[in-house]
C-alpha atoms as a PDB file:
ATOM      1  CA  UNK A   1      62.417 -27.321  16.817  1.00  0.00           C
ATOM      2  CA  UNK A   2      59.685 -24.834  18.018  1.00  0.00           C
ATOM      3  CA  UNK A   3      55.922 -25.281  16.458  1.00  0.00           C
ATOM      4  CA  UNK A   4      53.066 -23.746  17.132  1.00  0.00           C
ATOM      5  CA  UNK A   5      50.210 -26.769  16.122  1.00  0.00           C
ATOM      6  CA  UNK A   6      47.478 -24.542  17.002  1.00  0.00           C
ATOM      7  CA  UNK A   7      48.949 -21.475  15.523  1.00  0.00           C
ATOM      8  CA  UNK A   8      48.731 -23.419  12.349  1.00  0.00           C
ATOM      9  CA  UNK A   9      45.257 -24.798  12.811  1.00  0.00           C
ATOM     10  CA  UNK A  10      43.741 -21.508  13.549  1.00  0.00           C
ATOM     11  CA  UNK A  11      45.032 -19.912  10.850  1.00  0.00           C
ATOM     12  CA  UNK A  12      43.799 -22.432   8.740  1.00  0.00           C
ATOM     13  CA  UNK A  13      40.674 -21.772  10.025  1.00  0.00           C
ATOM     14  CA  UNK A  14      40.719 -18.149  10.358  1.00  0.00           C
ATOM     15  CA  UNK A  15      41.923 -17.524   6.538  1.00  0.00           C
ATOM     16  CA  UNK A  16      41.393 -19.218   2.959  1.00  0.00           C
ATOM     17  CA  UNK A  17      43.620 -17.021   0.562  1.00  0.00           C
ATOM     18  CA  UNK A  18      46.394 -20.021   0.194  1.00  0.00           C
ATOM     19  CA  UNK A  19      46.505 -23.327  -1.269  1.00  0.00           C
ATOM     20  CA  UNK A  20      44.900 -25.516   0.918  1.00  0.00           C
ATOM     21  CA  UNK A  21      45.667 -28.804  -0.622  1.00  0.00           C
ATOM     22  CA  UNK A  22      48.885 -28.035  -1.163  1.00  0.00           C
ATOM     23  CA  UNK A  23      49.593 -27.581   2.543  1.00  0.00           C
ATOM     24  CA  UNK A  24      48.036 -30.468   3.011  1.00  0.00           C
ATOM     25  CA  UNK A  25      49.769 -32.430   0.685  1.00  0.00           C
ATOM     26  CA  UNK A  26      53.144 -31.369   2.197  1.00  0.00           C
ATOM     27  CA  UNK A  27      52.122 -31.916   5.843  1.00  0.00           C
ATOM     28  CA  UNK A  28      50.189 -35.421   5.064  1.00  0.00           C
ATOM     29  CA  UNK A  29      54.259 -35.959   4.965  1.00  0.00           C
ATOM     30  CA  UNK A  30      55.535 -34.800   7.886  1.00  0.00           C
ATOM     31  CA  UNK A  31      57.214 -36.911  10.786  1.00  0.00           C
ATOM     32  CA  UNK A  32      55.231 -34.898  13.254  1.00  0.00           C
ATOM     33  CA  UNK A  33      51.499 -36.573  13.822  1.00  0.00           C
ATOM     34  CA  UNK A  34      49.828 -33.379  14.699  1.00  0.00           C
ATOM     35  CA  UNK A  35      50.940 -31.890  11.324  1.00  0.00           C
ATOM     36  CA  UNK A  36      49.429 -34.928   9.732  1.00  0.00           C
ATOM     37  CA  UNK A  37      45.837 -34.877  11.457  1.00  0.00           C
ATOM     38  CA  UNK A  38      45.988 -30.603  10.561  1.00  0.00           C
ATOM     39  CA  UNK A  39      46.092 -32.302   6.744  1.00  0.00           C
ATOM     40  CA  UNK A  40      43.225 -34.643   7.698  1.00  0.00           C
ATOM     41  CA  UNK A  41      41.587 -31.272   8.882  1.00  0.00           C
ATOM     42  CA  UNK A  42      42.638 -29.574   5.542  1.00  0.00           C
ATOM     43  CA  UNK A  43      40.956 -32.496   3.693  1.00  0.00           C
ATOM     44  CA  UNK A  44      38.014 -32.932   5.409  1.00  0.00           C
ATOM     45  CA  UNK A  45      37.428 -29.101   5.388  1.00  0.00           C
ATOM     46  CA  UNK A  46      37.943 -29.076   1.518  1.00  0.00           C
ATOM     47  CA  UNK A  47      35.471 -32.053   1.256  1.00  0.00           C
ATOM     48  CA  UNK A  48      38.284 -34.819   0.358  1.00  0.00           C
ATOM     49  CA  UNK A  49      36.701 -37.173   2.933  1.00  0.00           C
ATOM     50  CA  UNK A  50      38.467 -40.334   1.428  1.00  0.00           C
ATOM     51  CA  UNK A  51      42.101 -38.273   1.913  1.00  0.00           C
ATOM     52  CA  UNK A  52      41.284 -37.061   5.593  1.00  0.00           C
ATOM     53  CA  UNK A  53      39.862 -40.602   6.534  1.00  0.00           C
ATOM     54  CA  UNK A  54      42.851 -42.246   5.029  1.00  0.00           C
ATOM     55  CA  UNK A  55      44.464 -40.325   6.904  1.00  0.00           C
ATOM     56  CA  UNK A  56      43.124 -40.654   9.870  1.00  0.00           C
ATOM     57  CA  UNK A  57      43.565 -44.752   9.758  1.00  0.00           C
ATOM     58  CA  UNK A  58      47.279 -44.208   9.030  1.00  0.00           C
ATOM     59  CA  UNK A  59      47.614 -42.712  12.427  1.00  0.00           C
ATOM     60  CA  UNK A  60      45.438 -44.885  13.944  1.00  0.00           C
ATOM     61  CA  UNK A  61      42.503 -41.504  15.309  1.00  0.00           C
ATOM     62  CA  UNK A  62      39.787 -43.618  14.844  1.00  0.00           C
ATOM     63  CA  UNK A  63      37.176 -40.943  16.217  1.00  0.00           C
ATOM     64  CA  UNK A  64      38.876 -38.658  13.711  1.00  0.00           C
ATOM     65  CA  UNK A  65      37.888 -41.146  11.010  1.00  0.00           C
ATOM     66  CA  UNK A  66      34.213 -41.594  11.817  1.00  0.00           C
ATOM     67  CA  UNK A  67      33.536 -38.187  11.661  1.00  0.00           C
ATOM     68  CA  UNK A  68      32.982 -37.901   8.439  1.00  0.00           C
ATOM     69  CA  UNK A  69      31.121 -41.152   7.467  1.00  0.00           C
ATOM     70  CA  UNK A  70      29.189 -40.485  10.874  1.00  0.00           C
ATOM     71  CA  UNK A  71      27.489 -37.321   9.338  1.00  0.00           C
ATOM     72  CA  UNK A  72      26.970 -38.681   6.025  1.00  0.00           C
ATOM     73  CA  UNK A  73      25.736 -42.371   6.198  1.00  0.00           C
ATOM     74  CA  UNK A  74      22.839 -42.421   9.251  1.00  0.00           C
ATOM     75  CA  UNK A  75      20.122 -40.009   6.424  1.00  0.00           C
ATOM     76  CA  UNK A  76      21.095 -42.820   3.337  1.00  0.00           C
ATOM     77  CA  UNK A  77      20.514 -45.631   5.822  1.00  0.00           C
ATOM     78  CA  UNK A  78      17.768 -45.044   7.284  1.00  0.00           C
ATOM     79  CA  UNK A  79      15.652 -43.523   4.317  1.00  0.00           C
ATOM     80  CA  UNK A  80      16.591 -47.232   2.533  1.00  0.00           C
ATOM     81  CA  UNK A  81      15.249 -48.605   6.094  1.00  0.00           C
ATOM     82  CA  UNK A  82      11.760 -46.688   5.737  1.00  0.00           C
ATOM     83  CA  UNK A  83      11.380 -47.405   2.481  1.00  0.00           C
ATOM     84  CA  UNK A  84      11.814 -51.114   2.566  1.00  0.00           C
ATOM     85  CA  UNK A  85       9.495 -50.931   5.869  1.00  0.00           C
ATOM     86  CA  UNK A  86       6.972 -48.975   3.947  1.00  0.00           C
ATOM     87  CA  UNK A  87       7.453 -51.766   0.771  1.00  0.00           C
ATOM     88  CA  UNK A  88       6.722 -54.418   3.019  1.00  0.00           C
ATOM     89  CA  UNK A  89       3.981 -52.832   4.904  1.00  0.00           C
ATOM     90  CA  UNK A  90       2.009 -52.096   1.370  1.00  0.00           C
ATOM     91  CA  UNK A  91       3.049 -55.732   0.263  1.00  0.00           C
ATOM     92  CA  UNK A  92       0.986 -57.554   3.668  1.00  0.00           C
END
């Protein structure tokens, strides 16, 4: 069987007139692991972070996983840190 992976990838990247969760849904399926992370790719590019980080653990891409919680979480975190630094600060 001949694939072309990248083919794939950059034409999901290149072009948005299909059904991108479809795809994904059919290639979170496939025996092939590089088909699978292009549906974590799908996901995470269509904002389904839980999908494409589920994903990700299935296979075992760690890095792939963090991505997405590494971009979101360190703001949330350390705004609550401040905040209780500030609370204590006015509290002394």
């Amino acid at each position: 069987m001949d694939v072309d992976v990248q083919g794939l990838r950059d034409s999901i990247t290149t072009y948005d007139n299909f059904d991108q969760l479809s795809l994904a849904a059919q290639l979170e399926k496939h025996e092939l692991m590089e088909f699978r992370r292009i549906s974590a790719f799908i996901y995470k590019k269509a904002l389904r972070w839980r999908k494409a980080v589920a994903l990700a653990k299935q296979d075992k891409l760690y890095k792939v996983q963090l991505k997405p919680w590494q971009m979101l979480c360190p703001a949330p975190v350390t705004l609550q840190h401040s905040c209780i630094s500030k609370q204590q600060t006015t509290r002394a």
